[in-house]
C-alpha atoms as a PDB file:
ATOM      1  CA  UNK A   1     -25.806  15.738  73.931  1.00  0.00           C
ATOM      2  CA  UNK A   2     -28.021  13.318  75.978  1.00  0.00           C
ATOM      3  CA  UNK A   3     -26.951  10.370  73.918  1.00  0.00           C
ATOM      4  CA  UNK A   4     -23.280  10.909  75.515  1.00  0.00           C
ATOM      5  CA  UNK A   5     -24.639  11.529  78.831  1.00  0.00           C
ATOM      6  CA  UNK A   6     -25.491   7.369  78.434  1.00  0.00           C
ATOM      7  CA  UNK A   7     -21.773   6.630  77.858  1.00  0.00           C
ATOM      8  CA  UNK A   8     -20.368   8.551  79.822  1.00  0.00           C
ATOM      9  CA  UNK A   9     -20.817  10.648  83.308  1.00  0.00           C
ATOM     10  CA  UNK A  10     -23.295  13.633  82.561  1.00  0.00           C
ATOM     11  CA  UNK A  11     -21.322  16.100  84.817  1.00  0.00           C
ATOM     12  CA  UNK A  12     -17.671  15.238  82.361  1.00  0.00           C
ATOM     13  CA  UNK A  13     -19.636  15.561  79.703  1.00  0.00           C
ATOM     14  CA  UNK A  14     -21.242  18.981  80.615  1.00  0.00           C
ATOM     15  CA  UNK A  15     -18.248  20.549  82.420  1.00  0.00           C
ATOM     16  CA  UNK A  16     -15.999  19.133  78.840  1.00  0.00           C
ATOM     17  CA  UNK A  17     -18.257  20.495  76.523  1.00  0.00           C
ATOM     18  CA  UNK A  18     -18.692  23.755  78.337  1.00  0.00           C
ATOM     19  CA  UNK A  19     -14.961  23.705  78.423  1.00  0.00           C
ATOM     20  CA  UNK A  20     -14.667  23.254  75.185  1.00  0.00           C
ATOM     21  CA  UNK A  21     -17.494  25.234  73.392  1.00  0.00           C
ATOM     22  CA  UNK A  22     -15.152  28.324  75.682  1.00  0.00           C
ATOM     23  CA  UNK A  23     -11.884  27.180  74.203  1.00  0.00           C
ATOM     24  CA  UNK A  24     -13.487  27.170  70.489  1.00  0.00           C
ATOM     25  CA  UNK A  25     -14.694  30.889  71.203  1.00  0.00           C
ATOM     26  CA  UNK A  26     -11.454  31.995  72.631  1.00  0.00           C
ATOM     27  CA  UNK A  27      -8.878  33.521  69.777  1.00  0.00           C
ATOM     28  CA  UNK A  28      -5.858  31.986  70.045  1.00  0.00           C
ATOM     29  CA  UNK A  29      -3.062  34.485  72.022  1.00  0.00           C
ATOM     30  CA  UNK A  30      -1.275  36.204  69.038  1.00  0.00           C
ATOM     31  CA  UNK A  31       1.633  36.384  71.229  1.00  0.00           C
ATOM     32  CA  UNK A  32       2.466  32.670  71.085  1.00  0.00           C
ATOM     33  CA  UNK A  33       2.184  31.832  67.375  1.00  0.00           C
ATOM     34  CA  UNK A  34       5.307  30.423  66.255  1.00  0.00           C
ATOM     35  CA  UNK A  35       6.497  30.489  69.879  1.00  0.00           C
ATOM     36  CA  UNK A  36       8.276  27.440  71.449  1.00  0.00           C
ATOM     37  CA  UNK A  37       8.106  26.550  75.573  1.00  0.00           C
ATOM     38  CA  UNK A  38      10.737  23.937  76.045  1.00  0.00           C
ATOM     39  CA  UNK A  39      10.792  22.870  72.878  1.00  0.00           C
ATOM     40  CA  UNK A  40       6.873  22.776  73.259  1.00  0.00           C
ATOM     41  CA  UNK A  41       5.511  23.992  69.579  1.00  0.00           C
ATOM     42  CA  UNK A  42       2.606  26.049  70.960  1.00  0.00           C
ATOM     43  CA  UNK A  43       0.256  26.329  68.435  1.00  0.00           C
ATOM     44  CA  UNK A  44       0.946  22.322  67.676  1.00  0.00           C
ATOM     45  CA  UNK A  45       0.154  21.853  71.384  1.00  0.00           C
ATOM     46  CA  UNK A  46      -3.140  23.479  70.963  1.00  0.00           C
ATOM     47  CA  UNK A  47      -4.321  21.559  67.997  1.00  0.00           C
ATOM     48  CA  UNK A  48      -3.282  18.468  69.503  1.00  0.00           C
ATOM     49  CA  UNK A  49      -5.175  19.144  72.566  1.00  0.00           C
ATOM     50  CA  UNK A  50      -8.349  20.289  70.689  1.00  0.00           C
ATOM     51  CA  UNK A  51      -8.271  17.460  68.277  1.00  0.00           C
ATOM     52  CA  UNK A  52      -8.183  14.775  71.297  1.00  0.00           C
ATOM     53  CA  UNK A  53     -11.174  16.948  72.981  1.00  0.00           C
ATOM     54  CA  UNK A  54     -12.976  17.253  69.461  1.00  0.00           C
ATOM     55  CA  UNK A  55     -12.874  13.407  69.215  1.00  0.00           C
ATOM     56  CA  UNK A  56     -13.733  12.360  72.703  1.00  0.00           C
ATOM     57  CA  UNK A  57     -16.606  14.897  72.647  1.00  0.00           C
ATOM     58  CA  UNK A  58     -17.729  13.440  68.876  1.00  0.00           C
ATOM     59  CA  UNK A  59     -17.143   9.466  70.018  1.00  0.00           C
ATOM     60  CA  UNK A  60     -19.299   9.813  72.861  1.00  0.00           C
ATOM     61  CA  UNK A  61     -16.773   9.697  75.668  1.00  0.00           C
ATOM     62  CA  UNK A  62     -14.344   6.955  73.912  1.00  0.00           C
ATOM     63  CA  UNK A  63     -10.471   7.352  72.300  1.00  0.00           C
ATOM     64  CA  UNK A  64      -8.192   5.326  70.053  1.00  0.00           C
ATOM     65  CA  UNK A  65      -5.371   3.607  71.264  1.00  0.00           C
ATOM     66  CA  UNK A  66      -3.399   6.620  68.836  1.00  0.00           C
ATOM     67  CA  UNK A  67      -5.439   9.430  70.513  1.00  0.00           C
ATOM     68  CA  UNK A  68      -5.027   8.170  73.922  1.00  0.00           C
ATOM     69  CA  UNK A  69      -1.013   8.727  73.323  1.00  0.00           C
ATOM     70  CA  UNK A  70      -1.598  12.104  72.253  1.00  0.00           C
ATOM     71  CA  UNK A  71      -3.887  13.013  74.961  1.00  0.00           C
ATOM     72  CA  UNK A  72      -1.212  11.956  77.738  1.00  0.00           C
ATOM     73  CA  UNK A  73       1.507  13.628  75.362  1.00  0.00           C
ATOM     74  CA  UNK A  74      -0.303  17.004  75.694  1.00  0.00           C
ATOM     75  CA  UNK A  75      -1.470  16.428  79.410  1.00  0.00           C
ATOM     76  CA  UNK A  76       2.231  16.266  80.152  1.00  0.00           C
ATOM     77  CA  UNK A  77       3.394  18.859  77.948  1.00  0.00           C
ATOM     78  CA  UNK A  78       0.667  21.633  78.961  1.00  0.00           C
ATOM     79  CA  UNK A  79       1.713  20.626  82.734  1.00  0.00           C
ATOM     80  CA  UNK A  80       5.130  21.901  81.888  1.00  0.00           C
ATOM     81  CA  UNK A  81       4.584  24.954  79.563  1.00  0.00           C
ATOM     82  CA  UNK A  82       1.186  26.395  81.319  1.00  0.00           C
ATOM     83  CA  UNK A  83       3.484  27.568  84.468  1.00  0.00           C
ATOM     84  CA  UNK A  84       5.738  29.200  82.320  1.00  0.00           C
ATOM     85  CA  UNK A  85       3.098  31.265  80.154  1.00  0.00           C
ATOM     86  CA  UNK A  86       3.075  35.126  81.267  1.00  0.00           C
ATOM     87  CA  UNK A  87       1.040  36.006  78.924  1.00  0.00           C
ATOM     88  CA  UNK A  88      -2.197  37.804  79.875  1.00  0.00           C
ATOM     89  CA  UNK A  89      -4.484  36.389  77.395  1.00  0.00           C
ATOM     90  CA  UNK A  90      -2.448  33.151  76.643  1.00  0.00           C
ATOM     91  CA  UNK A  91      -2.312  31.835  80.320  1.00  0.00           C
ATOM     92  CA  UNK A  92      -5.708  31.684  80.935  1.00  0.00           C
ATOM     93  CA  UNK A  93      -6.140  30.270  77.417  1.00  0.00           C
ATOM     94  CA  UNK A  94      -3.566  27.516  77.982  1.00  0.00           C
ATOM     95  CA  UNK A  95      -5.350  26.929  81.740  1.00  0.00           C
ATOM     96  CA  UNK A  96      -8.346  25.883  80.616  1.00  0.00           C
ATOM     97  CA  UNK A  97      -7.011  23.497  77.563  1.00  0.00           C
ATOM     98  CA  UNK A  98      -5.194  21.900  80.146  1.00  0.00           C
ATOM     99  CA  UNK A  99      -7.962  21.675  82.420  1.00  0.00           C
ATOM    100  CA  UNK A 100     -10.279  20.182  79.251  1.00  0.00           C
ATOM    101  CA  UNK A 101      -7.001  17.592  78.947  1.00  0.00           C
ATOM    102  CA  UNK A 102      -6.867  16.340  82.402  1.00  0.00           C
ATOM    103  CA  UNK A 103     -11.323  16.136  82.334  1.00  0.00           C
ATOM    104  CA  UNK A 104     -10.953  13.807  79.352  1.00  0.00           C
ATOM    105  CA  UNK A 105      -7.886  12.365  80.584  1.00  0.00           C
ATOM    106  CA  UNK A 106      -9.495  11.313  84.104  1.00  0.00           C
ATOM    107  CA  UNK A 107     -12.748  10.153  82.228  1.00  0.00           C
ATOM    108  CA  UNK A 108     -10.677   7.654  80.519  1.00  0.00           C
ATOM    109  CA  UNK A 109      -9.010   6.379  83.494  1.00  0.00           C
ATOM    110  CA  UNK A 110     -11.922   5.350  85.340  1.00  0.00           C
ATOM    111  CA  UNK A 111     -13.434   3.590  82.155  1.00  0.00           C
END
């Protein structure tokens, strides 16, 4: 993990892979597979999210053009669906992925 610490600010990096290494743990909420929000596949928006964070975390702190879209895609879409989640296991769930999101998200902006 040091070697991404060089790249990219050490506190991102620790608070996205402790973010992340939670959201790998976590079983996904049984309640929303095969469940739309707003036209919002779910379980799509979850492997989106997790294959952006997967990437950033595995390139050192750096995106694609391609995975940049996708990022912002999912930022905006878990800002509309995470509200609506009632869900006792999936809000929390869908908190922190969007919270993982918008820590990537930000990193990139201030590159």
């Amino acid at each position: 993990m040091q070697e991404y610490g060089q790249m990219i600010g050490s506190e991102q990096l620790q608070n996205a892979a402790l973010l992340w290494q939670e959201h790998r743990d976590a079983e996904f909420p049984a309640s929303l597979r095969g469940v739309e929000v707003e036209d919002i596949d779910m379980v799509l928006l979850d492997a989106d999210t997790a294959g952006c964070a997967s990437t950033w975390i595995n390139n050192g702190g750096t995106l694609d053009p391609q995975h940049r879209r996708i990022l912002r895609t999912c930022v905006e879409d878990l800002e509309r669906v995470t509200p609506q989640i009632s869900d006792p296991s999936g809000h929390p769930y869908y908190q922190r992925l969007h919270q993982l999101a918008l820590l990537i998200s930000g990193a990139l902006e201030a590159e």
